[in-house]
N, C-alpha and C. Protein backbone atom coordinates (compact mmCIF):
# COMPACT_ATOMS: atom_id res chain seq x y z
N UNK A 1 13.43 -11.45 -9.24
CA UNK A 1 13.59 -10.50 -8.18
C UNK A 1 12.86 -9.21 -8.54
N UNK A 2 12.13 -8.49 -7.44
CA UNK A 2 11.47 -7.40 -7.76
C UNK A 2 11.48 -6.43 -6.74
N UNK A 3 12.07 -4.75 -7.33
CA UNK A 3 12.49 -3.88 -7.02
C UNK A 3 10.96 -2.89 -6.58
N UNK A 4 10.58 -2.60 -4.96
CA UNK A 4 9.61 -1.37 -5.03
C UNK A 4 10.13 -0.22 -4.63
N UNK A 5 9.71 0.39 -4.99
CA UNK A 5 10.13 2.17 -4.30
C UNK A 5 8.70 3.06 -4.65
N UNK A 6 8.29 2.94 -3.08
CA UNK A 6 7.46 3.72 -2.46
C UNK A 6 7.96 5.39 -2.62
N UNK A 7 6.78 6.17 -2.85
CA UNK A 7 6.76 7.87 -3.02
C UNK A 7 4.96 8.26 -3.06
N UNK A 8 5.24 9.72 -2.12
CA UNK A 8 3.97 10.24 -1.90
C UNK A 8 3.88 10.83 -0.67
N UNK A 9 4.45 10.40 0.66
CA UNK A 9 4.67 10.56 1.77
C UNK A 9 4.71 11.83 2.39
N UNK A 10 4.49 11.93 3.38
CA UNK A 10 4.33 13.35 3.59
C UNK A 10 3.68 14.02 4.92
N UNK A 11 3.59 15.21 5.06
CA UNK A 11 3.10 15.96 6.03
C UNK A 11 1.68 16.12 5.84
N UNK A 12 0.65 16.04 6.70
CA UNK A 12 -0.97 16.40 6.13
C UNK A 12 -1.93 16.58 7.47
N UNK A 13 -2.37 17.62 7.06
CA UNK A 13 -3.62 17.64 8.64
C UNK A 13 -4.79 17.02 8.60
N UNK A 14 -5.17 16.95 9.57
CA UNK A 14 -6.23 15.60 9.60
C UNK A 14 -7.27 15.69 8.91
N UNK A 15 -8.27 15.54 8.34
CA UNK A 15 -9.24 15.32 7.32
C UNK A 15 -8.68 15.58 5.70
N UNK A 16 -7.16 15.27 5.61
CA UNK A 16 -6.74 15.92 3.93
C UNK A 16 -6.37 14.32 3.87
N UNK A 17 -5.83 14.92 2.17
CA UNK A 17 -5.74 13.43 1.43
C UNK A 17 -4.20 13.84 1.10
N UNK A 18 -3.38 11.94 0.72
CA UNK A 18 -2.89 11.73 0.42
C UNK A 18 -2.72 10.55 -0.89
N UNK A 19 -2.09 10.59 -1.91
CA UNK A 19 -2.30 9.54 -2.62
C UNK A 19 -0.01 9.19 -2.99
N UNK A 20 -0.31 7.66 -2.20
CA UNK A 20 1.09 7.20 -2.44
C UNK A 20 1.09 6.01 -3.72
N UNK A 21 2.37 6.28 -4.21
CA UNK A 21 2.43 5.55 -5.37
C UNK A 21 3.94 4.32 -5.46
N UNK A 22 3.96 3.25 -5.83
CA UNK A 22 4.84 2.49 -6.12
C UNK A 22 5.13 2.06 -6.96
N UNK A 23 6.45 2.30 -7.13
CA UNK A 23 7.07 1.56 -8.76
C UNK A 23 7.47 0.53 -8.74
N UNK A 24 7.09 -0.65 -9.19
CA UNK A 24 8.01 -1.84 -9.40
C UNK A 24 8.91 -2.04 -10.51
N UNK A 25 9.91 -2.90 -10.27
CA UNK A 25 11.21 -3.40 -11.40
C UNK A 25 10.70 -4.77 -12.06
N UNK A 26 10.96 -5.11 -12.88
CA UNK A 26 10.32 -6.68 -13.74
C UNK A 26 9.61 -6.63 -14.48
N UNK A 27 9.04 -7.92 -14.99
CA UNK A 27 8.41 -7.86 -16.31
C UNK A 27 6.96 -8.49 -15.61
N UNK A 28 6.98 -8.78 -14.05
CA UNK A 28 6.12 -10.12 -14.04
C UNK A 28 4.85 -9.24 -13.27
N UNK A 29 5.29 -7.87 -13.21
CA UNK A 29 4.25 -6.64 -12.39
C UNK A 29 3.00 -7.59 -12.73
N UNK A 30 1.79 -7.45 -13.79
CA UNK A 30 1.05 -7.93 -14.19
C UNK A 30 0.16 -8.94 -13.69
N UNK A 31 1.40 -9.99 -13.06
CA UNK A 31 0.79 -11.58 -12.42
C UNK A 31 0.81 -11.67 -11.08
N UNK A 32 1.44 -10.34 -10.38
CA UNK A 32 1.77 -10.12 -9.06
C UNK A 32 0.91 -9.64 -8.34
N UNK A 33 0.22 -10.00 -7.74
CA UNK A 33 -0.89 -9.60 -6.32
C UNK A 33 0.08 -9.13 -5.33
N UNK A 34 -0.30 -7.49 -5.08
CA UNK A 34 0.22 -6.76 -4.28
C UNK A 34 -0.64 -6.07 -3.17
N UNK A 35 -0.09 -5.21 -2.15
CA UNK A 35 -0.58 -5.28 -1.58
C UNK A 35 0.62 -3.46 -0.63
N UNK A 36 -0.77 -2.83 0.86
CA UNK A 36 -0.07 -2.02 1.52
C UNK A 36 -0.32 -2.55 2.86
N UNK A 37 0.74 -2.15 3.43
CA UNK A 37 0.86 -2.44 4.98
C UNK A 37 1.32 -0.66 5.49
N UNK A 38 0.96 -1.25 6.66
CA UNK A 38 1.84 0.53 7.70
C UNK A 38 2.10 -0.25 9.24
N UNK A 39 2.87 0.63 9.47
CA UNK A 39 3.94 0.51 10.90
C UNK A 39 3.90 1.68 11.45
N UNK A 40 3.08 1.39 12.77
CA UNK A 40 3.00 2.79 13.66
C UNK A 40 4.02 2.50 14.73
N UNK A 41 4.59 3.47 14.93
CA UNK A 41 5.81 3.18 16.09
C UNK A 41 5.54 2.75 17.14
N UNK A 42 6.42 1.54 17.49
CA UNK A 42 5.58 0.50 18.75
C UNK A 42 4.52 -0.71 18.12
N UNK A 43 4.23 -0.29 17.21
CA UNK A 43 3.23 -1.28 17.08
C UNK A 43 3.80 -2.74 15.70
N UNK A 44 2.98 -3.23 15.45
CA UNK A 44 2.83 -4.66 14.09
C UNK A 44 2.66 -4.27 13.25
N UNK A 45 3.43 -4.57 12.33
CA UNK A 45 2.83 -3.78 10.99
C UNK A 45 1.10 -4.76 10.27
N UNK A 46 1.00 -3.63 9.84
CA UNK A 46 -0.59 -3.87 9.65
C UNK A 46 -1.22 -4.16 8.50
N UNK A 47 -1.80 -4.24 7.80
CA UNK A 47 -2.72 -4.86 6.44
C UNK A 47 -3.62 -3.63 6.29
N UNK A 48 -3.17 -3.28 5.07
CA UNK A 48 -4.25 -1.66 4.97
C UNK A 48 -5.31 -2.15 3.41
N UNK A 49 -4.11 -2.52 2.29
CA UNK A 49 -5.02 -3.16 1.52
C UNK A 49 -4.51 -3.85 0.95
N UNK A 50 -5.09 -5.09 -0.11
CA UNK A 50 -4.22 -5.38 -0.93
C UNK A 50 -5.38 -5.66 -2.60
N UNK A 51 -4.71 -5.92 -3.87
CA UNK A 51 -4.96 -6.21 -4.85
C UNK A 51 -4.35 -7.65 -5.62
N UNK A 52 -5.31 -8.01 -6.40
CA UNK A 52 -4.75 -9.09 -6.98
C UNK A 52 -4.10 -9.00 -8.37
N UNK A 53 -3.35 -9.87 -9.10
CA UNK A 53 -2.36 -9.53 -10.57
C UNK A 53 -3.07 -8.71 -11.32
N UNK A 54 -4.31 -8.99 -11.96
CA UNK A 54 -5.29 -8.06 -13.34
C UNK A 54 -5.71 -6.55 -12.31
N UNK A 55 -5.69 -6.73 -10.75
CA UNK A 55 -6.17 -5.23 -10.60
C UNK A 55 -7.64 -5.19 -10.34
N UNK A 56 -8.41 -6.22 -10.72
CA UNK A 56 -9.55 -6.38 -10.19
C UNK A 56 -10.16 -6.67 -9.01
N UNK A 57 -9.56 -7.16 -8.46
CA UNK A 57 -10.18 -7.63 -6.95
C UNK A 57 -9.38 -6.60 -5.77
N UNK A 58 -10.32 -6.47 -5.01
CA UNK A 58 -9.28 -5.69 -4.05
C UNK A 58 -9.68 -5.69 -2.64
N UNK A 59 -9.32 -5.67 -1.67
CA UNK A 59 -9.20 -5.92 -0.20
C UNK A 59 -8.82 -5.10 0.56
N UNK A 60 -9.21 -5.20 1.79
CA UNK A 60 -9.29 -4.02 2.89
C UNK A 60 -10.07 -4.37 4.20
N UNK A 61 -9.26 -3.83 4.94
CA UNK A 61 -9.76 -4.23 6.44
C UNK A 61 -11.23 -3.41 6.60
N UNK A 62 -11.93 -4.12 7.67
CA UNK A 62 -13.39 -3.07 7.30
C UNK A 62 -13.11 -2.13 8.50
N UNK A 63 -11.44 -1.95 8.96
CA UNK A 63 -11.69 -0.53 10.10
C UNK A 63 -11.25 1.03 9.19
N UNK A 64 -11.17 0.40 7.96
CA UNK A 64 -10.79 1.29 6.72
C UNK A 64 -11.52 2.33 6.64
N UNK A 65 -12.88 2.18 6.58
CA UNK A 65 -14.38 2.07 6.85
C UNK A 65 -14.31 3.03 5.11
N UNK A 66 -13.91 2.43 4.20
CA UNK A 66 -14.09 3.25 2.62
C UNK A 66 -13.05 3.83 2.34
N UNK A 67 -12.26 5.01 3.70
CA UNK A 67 -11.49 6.13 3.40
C UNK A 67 -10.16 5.62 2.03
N UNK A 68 -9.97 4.80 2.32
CA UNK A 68 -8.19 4.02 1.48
C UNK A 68 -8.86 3.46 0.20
N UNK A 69 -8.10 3.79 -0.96
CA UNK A 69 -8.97 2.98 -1.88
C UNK A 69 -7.63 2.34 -2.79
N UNK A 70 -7.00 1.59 -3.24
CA UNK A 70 -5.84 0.71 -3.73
C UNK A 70 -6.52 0.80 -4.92
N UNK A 71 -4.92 0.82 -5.98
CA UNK A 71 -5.52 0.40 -7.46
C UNK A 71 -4.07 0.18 -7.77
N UNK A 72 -4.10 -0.52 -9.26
CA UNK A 72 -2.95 -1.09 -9.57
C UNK A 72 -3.24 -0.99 -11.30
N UNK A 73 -2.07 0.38 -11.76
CA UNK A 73 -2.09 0.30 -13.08
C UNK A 73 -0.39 -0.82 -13.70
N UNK A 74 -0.44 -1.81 -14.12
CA UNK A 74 0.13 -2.82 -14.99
C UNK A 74 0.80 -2.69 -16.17
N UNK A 75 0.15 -1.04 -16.59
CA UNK A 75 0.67 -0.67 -18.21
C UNK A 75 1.97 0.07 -17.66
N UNK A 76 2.37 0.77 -16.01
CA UNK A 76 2.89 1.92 -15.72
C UNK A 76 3.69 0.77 -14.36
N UNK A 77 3.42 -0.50 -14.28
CA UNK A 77 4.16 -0.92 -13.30
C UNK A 77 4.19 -0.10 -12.18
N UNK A 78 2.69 -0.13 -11.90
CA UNK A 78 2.74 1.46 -10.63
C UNK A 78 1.59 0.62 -9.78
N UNK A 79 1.58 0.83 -8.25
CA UNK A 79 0.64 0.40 -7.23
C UNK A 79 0.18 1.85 -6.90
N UNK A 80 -0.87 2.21 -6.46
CA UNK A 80 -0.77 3.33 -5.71
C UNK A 80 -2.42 3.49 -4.63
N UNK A 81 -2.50 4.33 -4.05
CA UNK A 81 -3.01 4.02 -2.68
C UNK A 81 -3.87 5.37 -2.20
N UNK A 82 -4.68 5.87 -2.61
CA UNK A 82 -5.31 7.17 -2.20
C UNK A 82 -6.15 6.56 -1.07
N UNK A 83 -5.77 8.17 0.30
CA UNK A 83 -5.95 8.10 1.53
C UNK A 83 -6.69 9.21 1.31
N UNK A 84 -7.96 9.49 1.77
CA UNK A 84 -9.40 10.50 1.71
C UNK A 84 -9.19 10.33 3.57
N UNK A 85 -9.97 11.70 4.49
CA UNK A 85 -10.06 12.00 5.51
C UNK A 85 -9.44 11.20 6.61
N UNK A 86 -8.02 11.92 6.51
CA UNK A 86 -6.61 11.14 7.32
C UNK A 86 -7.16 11.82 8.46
N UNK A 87 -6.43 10.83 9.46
CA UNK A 87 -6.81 10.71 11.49
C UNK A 87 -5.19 10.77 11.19
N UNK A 88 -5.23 11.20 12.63
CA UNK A 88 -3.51 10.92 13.59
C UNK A 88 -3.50 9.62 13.68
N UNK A 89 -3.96 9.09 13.58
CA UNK A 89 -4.13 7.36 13.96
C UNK A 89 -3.24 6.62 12.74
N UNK A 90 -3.58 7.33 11.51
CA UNK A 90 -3.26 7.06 10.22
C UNK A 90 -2.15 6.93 10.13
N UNK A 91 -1.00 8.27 11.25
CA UNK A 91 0.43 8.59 11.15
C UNK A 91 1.02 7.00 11.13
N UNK A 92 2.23 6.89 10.29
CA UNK A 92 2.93 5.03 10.04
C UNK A 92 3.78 5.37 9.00
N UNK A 93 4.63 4.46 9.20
CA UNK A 93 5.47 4.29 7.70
C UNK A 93 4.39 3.67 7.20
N UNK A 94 4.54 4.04 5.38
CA UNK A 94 4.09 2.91 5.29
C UNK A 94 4.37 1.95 4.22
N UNK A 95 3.94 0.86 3.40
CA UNK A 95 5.00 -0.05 2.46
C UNK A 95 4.03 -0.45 1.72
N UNK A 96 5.05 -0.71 0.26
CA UNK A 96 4.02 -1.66 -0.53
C UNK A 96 4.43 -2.88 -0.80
N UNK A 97 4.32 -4.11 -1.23
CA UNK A 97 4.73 -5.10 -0.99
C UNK A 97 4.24 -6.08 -2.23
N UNK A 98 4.99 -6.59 -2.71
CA UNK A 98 4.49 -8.02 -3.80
C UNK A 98 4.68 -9.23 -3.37
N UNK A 99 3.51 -10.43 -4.19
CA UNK A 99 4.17 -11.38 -4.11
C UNK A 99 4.18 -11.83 -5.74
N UNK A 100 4.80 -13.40 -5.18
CA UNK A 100 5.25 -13.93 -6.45
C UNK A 100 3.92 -14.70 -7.23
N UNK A 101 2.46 -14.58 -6.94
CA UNK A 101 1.42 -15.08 -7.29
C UNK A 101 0.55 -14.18 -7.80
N UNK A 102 -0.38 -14.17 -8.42
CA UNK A 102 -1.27 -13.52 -8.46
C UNK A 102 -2.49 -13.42 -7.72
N UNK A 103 -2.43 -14.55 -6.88
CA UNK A 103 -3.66 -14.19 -5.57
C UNK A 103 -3.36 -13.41 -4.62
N UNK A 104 -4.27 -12.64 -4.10
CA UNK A 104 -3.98 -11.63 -2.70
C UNK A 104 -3.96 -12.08 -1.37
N UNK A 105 -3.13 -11.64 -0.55
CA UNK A 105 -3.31 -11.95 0.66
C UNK A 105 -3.09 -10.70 1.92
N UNK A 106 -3.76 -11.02 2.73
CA UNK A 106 -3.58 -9.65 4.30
C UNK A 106 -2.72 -9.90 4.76
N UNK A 107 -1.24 -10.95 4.64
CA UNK A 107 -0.82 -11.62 5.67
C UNK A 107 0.62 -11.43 5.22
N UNK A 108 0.91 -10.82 6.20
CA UNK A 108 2.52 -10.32 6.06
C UNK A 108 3.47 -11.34 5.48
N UNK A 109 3.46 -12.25 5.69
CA UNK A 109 4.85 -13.32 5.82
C UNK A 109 4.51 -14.01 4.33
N UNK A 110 3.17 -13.76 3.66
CA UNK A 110 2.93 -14.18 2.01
C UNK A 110 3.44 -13.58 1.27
N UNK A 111 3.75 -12.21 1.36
CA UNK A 111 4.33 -11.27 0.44
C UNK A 111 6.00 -11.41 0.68
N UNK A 112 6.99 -11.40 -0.49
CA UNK A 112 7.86 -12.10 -0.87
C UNK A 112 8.71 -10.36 -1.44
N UNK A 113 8.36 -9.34 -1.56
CA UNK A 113 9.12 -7.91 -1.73
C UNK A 113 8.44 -6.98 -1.07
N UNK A 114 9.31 -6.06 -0.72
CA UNK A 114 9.01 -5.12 -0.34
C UNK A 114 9.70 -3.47 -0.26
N UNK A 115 9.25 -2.69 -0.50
CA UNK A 115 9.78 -2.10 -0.62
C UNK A 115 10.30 -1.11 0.99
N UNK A 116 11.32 0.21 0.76
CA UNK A 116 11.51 0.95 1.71
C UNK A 116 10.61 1.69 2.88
N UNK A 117 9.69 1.46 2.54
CA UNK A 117 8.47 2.47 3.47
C UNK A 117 8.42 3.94 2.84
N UNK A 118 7.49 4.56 3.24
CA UNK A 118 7.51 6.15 3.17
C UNK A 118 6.27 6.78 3.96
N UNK A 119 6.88 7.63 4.62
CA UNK A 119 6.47 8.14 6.10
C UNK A 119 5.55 9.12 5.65
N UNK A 120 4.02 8.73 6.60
CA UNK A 120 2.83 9.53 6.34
C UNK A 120 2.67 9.85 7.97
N UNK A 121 2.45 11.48 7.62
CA UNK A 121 2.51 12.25 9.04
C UNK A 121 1.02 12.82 9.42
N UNK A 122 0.19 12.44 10.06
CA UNK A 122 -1.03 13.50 10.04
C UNK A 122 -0.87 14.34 11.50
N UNK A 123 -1.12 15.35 11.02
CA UNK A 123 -1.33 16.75 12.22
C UNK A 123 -2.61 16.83 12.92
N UNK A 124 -2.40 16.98 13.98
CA UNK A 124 -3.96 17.71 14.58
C UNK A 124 -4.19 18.89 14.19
């Protein structure tokens, strides 16, 4: 079983950055391909990026267009997620999520934890 708790969240006007971070619980962080999603109110939650177990490979929708960049330190059991020139569009909860493999996937219903969300606000 594996524990996330999302932090970073926040208030920000549009062209600023944010960088959110996740802690996981376990020993198996390492072999776990993780991954972020966001939930805009009303809408599906969405596929923003994800990474695979070593941290090397990494994924992203191409409406990203660069801004989001995912990394995954293993020594610190930490995911974390720097957001460069935020839109209102951006505004979402948003989540980080594991699974129990080390391959990555975009696809909601593969990932097997998740954590609470944490709410990213952008201003006009």
């Amino acid at each position: 079983q594996v524990h996330l708790v999302e932090s970073g969240g926040g208030l920000v006007e549009t062209g600023g950055s944010l960088r959110l971070s996740c802690v996981a619980s376990g020993r198996a962080f390492g072999a776990s391909a993780m991954g972020w999603f966001r939930q805009a109110p009303g809408e599906e939650r969405e596929f923003v990026a994800g990474v695979n177990g070593s941290g090397e490979r990494k994924y992203y929708p191409s409406s990203l267009k660069g801004r989001f960049t995912i990394s995954k330190d293993n020594a610190k059991n930490t995911l974390y997620l720097q957001m460069n020139s935020l839109k209102v569009e951006d505004t979402a909860v948003y989540y980080c999520a594991s699974r129990t493999t080390s391959l990555p996937s975009a696809k909601e219903p593969e990932y097997d934890y998740w954590g609470q969300g944490t709410q990213v606000t952008v201003s006009s």
